[in-house]
Protein backbone atom coordinates (compact mmCIF):
# COMPACT_ATOMS: atom_id res chain seq x y z
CA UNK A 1 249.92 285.22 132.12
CA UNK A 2 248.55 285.76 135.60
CA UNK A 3 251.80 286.89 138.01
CA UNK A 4 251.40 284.57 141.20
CA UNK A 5 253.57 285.40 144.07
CA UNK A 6 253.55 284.19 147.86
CA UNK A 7 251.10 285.59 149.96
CA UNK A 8 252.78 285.67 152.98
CA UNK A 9 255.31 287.52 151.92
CA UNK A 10 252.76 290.74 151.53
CA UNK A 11 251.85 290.55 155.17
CA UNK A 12 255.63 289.93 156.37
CA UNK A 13 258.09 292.18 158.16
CA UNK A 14 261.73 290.72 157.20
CA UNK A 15 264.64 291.14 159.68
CA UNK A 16 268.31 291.02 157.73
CA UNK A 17 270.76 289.26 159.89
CA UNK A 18 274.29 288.93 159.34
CA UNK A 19 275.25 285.90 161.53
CA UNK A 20 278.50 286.10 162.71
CA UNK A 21 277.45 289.82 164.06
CA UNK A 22 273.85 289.59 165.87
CA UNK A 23 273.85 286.82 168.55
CA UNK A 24 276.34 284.35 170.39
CA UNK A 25 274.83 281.44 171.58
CA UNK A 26 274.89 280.26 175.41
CA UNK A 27 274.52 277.28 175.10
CA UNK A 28 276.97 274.43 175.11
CA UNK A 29 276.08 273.22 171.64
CA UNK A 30 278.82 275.94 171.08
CA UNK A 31 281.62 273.80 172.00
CA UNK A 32 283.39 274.04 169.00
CA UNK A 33 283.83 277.82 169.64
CA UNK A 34 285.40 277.65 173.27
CA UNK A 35 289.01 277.43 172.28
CA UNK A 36 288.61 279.33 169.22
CA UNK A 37 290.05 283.21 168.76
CA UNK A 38 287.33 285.88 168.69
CA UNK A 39 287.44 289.48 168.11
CA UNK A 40 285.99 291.17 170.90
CA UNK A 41 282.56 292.13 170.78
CA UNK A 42 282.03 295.40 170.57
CA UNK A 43 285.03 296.15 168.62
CA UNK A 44 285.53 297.76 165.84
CA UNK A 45 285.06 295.15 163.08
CA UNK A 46 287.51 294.08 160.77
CA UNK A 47 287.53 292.75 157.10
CA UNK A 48 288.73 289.03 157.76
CA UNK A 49 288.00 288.90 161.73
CA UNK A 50 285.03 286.80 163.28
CA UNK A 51 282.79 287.60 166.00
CA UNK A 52 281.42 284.62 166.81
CA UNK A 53 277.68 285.48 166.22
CA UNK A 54 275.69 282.10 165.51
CA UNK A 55 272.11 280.20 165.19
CA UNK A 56 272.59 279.11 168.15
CA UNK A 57 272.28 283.22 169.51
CA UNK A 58 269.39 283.91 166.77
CA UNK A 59 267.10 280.97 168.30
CA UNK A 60 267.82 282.73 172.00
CA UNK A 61 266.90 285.91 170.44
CA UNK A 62 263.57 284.96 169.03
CA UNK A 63 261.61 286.20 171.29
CA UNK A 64 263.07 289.50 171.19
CA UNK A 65 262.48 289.48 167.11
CA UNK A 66 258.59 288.13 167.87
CA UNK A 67 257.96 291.35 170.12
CA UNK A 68 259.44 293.69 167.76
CA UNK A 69 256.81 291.80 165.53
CA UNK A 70 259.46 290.56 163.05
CA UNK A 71 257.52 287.30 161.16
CA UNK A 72 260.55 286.89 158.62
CA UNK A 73 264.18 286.69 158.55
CA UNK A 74 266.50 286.99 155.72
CA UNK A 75 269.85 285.69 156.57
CA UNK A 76 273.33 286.76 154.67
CA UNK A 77 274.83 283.30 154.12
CA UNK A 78 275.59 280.85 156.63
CA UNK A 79 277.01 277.71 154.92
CA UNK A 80 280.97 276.60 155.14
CA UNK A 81 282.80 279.45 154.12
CA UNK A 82 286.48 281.09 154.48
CA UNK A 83 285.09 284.69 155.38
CA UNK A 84 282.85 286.65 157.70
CA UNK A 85 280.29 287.11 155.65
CA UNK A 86 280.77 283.36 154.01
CA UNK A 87 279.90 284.52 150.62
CA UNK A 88 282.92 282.29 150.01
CA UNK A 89 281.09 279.45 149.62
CA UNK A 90 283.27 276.07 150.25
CA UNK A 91 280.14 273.11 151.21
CA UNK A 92 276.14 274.23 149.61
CA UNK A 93 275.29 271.44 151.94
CA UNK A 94 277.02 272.46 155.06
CA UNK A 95 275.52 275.53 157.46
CA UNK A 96 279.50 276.89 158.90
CA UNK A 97 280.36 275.08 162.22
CA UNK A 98 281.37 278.96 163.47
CA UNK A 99 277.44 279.38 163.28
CA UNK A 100 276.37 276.12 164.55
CA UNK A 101 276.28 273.31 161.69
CA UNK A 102 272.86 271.92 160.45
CA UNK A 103 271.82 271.25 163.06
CA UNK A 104 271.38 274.70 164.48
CA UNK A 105 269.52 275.53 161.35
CA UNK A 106 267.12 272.94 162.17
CA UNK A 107 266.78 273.62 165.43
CA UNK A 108 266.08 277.52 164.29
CA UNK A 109 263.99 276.61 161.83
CA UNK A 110 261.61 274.48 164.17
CA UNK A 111 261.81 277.52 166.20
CA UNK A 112 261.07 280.20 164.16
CA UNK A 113 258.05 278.32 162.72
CA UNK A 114 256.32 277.36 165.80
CA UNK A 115 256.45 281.57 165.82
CA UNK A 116 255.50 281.73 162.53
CA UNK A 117 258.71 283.29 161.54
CA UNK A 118 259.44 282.29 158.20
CA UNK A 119 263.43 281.77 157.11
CA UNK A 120 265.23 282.95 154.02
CA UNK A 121 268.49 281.71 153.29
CA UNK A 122 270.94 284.00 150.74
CA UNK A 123 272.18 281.87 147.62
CA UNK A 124 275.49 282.80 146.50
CA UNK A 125 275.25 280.95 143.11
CA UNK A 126 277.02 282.87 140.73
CA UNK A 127 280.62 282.00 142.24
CA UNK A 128 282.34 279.87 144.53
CA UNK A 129 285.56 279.78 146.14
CA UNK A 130 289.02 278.31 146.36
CA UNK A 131 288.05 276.52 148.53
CA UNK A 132 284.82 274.91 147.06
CA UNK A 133 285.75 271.44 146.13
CA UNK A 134 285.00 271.33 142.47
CA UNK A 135 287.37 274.54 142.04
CA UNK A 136 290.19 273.02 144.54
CA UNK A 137 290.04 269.94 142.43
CA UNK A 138 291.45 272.35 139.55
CA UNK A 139 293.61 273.78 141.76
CA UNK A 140 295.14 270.47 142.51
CA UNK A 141 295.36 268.28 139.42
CA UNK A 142 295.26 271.30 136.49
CA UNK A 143 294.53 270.31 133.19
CA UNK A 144 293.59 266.58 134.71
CA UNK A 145 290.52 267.82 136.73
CA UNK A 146 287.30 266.38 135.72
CA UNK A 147 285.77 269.76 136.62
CA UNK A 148 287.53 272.38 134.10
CA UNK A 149 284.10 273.24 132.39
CA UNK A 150 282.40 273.89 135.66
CA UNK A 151 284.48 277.41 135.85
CA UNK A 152 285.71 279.68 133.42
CA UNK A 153 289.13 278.99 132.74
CA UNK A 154 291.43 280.48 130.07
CA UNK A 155 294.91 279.44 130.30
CA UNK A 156 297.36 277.47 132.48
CA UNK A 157 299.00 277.84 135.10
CA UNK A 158 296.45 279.03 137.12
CA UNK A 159 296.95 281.88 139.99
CA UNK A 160 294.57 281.74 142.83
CA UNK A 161 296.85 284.01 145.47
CA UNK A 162 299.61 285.24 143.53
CA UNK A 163 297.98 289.17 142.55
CA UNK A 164 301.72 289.55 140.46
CA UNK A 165 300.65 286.87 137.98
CA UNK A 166 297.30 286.74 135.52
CA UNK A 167 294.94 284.69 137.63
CA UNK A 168 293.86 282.55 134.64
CA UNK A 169 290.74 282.23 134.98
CA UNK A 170 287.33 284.82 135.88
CA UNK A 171 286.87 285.67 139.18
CA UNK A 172 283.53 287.93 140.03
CA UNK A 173 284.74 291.24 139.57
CA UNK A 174 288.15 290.17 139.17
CA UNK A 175 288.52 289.06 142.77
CA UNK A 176 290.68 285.81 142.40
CA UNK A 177 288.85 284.37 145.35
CA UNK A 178 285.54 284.06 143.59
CA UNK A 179 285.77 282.00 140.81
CA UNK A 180 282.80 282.07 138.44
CA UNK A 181 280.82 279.36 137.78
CA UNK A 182 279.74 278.15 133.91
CA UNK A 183 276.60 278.15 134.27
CA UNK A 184 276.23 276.98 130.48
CA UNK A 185 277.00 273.61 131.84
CA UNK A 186 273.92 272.05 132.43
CA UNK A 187 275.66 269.85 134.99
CA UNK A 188 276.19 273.40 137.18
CA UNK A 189 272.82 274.24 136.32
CA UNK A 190 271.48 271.33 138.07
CA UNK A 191 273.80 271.49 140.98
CA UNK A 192 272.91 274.80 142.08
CA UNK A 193 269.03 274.14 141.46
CA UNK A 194 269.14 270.71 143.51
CA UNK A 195 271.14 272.89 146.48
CA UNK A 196 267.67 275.15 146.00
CA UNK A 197 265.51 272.58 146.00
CA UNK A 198 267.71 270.50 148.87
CA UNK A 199 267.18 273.50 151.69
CA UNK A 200 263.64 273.65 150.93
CA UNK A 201 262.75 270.14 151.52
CA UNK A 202 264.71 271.10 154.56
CA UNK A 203 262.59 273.46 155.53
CA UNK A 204 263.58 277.17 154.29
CA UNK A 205 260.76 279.49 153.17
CA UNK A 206 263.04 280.46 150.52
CA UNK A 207 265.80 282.05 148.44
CA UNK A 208 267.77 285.45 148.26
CA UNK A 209 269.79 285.32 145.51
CA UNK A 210 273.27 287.25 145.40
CA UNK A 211 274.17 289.13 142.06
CA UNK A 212 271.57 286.81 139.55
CA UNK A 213 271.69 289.37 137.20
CA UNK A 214 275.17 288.01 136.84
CA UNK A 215 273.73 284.67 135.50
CA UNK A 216 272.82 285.30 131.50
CA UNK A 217 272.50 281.69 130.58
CA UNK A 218 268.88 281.98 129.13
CA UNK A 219 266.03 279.94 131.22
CA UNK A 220 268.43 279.70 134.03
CA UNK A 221 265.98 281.63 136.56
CA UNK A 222 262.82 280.12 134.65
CA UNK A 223 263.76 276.68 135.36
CA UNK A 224 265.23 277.78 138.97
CA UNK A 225 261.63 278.95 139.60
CA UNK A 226 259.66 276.15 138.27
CA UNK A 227 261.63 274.03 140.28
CA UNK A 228 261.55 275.90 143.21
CA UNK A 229 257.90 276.19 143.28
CA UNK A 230 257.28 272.61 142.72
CA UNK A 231 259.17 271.97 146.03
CA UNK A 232 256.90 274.79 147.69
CA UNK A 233 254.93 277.15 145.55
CA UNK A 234 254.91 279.64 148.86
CA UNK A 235 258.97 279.65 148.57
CA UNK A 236 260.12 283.37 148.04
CA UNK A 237 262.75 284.34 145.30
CA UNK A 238 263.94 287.69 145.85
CA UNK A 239 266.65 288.97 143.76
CA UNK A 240 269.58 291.07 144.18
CA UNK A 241 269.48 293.73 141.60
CA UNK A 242 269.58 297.51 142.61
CA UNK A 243 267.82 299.35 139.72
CA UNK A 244 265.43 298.74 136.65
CA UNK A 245 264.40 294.87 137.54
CA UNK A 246 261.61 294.35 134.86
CA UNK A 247 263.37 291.94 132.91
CA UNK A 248 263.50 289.82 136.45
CA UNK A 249 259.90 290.39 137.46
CA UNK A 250 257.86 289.30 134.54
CA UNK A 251 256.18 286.87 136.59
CA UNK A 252 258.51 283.60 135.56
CA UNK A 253 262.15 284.16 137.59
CA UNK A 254 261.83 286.23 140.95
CA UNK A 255 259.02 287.39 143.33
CA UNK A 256 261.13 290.35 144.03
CA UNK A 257 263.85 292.34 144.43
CA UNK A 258 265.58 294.44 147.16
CA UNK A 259 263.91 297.44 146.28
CA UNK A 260 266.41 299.75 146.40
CA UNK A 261 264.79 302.12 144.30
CA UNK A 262 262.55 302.63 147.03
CA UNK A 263 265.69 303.83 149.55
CA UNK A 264 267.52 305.92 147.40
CA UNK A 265 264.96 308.53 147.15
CA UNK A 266 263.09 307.94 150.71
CA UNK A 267 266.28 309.00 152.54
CA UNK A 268 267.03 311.50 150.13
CA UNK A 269 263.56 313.23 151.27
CA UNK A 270 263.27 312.41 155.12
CA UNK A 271 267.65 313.48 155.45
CA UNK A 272 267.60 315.74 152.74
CA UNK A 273 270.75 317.98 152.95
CA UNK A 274 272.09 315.88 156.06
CA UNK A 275 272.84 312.92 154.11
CA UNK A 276 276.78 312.39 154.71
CA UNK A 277 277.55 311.69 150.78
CA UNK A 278 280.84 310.03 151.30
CA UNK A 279 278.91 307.12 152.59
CA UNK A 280 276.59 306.68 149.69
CA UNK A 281 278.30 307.52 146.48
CA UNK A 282 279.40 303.99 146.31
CA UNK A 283 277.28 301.72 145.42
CA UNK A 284 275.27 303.97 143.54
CA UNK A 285 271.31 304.01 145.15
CA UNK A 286 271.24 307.75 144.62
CA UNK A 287 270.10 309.56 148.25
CA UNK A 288 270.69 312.46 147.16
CA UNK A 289 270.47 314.89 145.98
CA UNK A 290 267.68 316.21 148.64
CA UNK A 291 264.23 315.52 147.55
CA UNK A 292 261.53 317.86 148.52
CA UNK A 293 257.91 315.98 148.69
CA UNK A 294 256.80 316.71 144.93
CA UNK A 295 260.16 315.18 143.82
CA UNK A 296 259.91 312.15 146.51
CA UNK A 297 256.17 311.55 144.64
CA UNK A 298 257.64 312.00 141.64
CA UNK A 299 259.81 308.99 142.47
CA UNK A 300 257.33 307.09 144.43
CA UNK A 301 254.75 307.01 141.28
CA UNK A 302 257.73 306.23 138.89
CA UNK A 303 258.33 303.41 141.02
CA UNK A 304 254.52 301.85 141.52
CA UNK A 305 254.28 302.04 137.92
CA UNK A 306 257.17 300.29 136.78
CA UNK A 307 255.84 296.40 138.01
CA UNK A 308 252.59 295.08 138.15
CA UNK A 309 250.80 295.45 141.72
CA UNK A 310 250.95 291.84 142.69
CA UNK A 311 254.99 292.17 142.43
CA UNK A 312 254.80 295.98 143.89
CA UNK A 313 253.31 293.73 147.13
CA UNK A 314 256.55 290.98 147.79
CA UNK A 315 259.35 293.64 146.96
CA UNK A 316 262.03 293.97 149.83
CA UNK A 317 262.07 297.14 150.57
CA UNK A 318 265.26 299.09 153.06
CA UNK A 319 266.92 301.49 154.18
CA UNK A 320 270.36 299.90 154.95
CA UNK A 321 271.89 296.53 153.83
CA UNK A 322 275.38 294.92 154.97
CA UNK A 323 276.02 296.37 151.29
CA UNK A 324 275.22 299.85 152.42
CA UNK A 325 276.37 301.98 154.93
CA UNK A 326 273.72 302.32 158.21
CA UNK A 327 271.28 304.50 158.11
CA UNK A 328 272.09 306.75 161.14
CA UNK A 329 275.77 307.26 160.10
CA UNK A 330 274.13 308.35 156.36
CA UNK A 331 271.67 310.88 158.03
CA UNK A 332 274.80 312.13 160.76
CA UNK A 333 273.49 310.99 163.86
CA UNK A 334 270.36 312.63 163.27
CA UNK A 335 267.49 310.79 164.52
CA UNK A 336 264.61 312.31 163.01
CA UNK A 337 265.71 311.63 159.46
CA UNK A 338 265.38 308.16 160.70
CA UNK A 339 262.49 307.93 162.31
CA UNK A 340 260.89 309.51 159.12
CA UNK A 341 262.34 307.22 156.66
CA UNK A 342 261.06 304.24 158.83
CA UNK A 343 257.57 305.28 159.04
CA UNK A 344 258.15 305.60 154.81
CA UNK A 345 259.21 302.30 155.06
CA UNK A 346 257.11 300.32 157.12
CA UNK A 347 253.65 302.30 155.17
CA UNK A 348 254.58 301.67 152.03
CA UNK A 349 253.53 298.24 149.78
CA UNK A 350 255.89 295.48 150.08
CA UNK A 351 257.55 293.89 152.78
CA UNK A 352 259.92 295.79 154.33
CA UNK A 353 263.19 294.88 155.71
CA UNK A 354 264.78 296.20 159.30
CA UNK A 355 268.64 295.73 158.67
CA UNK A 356 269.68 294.07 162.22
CA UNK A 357 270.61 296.65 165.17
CA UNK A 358 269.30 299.87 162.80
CA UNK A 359 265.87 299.21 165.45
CA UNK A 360 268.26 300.25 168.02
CA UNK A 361 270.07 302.99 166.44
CA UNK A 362 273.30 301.49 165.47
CA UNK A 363 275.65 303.28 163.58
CA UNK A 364 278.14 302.29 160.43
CA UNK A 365 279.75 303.29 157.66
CA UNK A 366 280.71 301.60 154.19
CA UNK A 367 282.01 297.63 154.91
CA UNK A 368 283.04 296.71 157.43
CA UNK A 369 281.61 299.26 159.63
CA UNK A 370 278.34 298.64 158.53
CA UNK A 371 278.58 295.23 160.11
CA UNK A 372 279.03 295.90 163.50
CA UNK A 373 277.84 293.51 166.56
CA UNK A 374 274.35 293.89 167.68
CA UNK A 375 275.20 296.47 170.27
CA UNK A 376 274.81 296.03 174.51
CA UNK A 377 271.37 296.68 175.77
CA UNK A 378 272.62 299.75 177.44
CA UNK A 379 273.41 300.96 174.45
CA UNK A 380 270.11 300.96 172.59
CA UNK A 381 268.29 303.79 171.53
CA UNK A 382 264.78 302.65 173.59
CA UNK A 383 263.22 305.66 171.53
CA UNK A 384 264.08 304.65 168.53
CA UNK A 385 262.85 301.16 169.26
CA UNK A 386 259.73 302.10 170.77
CA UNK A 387 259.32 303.87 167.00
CA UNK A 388 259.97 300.78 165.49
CA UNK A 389 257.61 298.83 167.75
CA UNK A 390 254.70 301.03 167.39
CA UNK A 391 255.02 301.10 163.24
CA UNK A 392 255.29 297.35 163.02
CA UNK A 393 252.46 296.84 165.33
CA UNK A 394 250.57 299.26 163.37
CA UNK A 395 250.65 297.39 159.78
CA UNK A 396 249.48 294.32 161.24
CA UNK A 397 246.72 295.67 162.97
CA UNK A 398 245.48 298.18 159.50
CA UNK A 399 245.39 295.42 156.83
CA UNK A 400 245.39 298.85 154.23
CA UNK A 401 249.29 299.09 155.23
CA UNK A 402 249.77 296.08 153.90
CA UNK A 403 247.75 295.27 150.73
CA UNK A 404 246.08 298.62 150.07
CA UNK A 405 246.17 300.85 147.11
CA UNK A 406 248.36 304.06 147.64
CA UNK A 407 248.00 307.22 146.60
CA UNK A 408 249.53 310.48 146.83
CA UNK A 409 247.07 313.14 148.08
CA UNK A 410 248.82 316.06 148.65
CA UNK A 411 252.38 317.52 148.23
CA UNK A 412 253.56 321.05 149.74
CA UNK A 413 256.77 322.17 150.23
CA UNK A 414 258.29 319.15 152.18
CA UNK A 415 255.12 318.12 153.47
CA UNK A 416 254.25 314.86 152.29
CA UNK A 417 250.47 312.79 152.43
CA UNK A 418 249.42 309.59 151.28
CA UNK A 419 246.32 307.24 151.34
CA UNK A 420 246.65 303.20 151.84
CA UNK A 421 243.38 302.06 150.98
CA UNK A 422 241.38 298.95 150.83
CA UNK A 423 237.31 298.88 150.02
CA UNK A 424 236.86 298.81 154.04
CA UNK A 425 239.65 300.69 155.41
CA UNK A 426 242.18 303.38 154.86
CA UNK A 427 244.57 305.26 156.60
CA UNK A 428 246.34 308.59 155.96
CA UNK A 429 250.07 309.08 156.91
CA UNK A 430 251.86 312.28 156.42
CA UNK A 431 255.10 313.85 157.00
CA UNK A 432 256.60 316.90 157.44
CA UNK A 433 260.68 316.65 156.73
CA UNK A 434 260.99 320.14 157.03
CA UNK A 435 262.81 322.49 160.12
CA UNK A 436 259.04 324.16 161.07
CA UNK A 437 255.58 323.31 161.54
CA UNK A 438 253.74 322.72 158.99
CA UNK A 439 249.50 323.21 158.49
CA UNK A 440 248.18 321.13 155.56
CA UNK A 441 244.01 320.86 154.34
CA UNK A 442 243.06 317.55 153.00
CA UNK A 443 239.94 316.35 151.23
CA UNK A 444 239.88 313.14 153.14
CA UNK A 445 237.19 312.17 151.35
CA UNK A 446 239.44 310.70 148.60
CA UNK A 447 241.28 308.51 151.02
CA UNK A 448 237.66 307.00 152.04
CA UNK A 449 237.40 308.33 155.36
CA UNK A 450 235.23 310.48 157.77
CA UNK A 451 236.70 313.20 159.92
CA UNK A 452 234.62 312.53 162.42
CA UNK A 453 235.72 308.89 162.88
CA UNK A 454 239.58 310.27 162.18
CA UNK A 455 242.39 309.29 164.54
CA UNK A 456 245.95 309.66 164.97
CA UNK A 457 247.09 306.30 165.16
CA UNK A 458 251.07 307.22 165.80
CA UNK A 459 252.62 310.19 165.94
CA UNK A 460 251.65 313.97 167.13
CA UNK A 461 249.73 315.72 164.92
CA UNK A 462 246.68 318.22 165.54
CA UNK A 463 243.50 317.11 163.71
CA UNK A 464 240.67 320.41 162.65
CA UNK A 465 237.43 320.22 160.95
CA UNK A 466 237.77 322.00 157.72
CA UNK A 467 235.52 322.76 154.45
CA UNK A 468 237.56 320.16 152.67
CA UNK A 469 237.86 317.69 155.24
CA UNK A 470 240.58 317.78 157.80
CA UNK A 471 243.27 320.64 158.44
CA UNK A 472 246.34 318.74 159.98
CA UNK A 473 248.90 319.97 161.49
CA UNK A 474 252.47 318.80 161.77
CA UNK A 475 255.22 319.60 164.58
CA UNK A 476 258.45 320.06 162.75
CA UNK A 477 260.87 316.98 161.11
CA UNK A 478 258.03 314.49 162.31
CA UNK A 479 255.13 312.21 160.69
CA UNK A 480 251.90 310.50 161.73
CA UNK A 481 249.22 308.10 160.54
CA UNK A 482 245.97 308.42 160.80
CA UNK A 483 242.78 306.32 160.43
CA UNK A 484 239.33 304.79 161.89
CA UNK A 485 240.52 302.70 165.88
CA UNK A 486 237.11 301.71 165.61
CA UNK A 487 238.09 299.62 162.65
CA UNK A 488 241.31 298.09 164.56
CA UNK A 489 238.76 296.56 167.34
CA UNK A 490 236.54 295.60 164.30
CA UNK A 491 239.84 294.09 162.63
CA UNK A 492 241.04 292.66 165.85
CA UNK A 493 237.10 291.00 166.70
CA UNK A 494 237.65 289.34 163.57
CA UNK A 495 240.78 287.49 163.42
């Protein structure tokens, strides 16, 4: 079977928002929100408090995404919910009036596409809520309900608050406020594929999907993508699932996954020993211990060999989630282990994913920290950003940072060097994640490219003629790419 997957997603640079923590609107559409009690901004955030971050303040914020050359953004869940982060899911078919209602998501979506940002939604199908009609109903009327076998309950009475008493029925990981749905019931199959199939027609470019290795009901995600595709064969379905994903990417369930396979081990390699472990020991995406850059290939190879390359290409790949802690709080405030894993990042094959605010340097530790408010202009970290500018401008200009084959050419000490490589491009990047300079000889010729046309594209290094090609030479804790700018006008002349 030939693996298809969306092509834009292997030219697309996603931007994670969680809502109720990147923008507030101006507007007055926000009327709703003018009487209601906000934590303040820039506070620290709570578990249960609300921000009052909306659509409304993503649409007015557009612009800033489309110069930071974001075309994507993946959205933790925005419809009627009883939490923050509104994976309490009480309406499928209602976007939270904190956030704006449909009718901000409409509006954004018109927006976003006339900037050819594409929008993906996060489906939290594996549980509801209390709150969620179908389980209130239980609630309610008991053994009378006309929805028992849409959850998973054992006994009577049931206990939805009361943590003294045996709730009764199975909540996701015991949490009594999640009940899980039956997906054996073909009746829940159905609902949850027409709620797919419903925000699609409505305009979504498509689906992350919380926990779906949760689901075991077999030809659940089969029949999800079929119908998903039929709606819009470019939709996206990228998966939740933080290790091993084969069984998920055989070409007839998901496009993708959040690849964190890829973060564990790049931010064990750019932080090494800085990496704060009390942040990362739970959940378990293993950055540490340090890598130097034969164990980071090591890794890397392990990785683009365990799914076929069209997959490799629509991966999500991070280095922070609203699941993890940030990325500048892991490496202690220390910006160059940053800066290095982002230039990992946005090189490597897939489409890679800027959690909101990291651009800027924001810090945070394990939830809630790690879902602080998009901080105050003044407090941005214009370096930083200027990093993240120049890399993202970068892969859409080189086509071979994108699509291109990659391999490792050379690994020395923590020195590490790569070629992305397409029949009529390549470029080189390398980095250096150790405390001195470091002097490297490559035979460029395997990466396809002429010294004498060589460039460095971003960063600082030195450049020498040398019997094997290039001697390069790398300040301390810092990377670079190189390649032909005569192919970039070329590139540029043509599109």
């Amino acid at each position: 079977m030939q693996i298809q997957t969306p092509d834009w997603v292997k030219h697309a640079v996603f931007y994670q928002i969680f809502p109720d923590r990147f923008a507030k609107g101006l507007q007055p559409l926000r009327r709703v929100l003018e009487t209601v009690p906000l934590e303040v901004w820039d506070a620290e955030p709570t578990l249960q408090g609300y921000k009052g971050g909306d659509l409304w303040g993503v649409i007015e914020q557009l612009d800033y995404l489309q110069d930071l050359g974001v075309n994507a953004i993946y959205f933790t869940p925005i419809f009627q919910s009883a939490s923050n982060h509104r994976y309490h899911t009480h309406d499928y078919y209602q976007v939270d009036p904190l956030l704006g209602g449909n009718l901000a998501l409409k509006t954004l979506l018109e927006k976003a596409h006339e900037r050819n940002i594409r929008v993906v939604l996060d489906g939290v199908f594996n549980h509801a809520s209390r709150g969620f009609f179908f389980f209130n109903d239980i609630l309610e009327n008991g053994p009378y309900s006309p929805w028992l076998d849409w959850f998973k309950v054992t006994s009577w009475p049931l206990a939805p608050y009361d943590g003294d008493r045996p709730a009764n029925y199975e909540g996701w990981v015991g949490n009594r406020a999640l009940p899980v749905f039956n997906h054996d019931n073909p009746a829940v199959k159905e609902y949850i594929i027409e709620i797919a199939e419903h925000w699609l027609k409505f305009g979504i470019d498509g689906w992350r999907l919380d926990v779906p290795f949760e689901i075991k009901t077999p030809g659940f995600w089969q029949e999800f993508r079929t119908r998903v595709k039929a709606v819009n064969p470019e939709a996206y379905i990228v998966g939740e699932v933080w290790g091993d994903s084969r069984q998920w990417l055989d070409g007839t369930q998901f496009d993708g996954v959040m690849n964190y396979l890829f973060t564990g081990p790049t931010i064990a390699f750019a932080a090494g020993d800085r990496v704060q472990r009390q942040y990362v020991e739970s959940p378990n995406y293993y950055p540490y211990p340090p890598l130097d850059a034969s164990g980071y290939a090591a890794k890397i190879q392990e990785l683009l060999q365990l799914y076929p390359w069209e997959i490799q290409l629509t991966q999500l790949n991070l280095l922070a989630s609203h699941d993890t802690a940030r990325l500048m709080t892991i490496a202690g405030g220390d910006l160059s282990s940053v800066k290095l894993s982002s230039l990992l990042l946005l090189t490597f094959p897939g489409a890679p994913s800027i959690y909101y605010g990291d651009e800027v340097g924001l810090p945070g530790g394990i939830d809630p920290d790690s879902r602080r408010s998009f901080p105050l202009e003044a407090n941005w970290n214009l370096d930083l950003l200027k990093c993240h500018r120049e890399l993202v401008a970068l892969r859409h200009r080189y086509p071979a940072l994108r699509t291109g084959s990659y391999q490792v050419l050379l690994t020395e000490g923590l020195v590490y060097v790569f070629g992305r490589s397409l029949p009529d491009t390549s470029v080189i990047v390398a980095v250096n994640a150790g405390t001195t300079p470091a002097k490297v000889n490559l035979a460029i010729a395997e990466a396809n490219l002429s010294s004498d046309s060589l460039q460095v594209l971003y960063g600082n290094a030195e450049i020498y003629p040398s019997e094997q090609g290039i001697s390069l030479g790398l300040p301390a804790r810092s990377g670079c790419v190189l390649g032909s700018s005569s192919f970039a006008r070329t590139y540029a002349d043509r599109t």
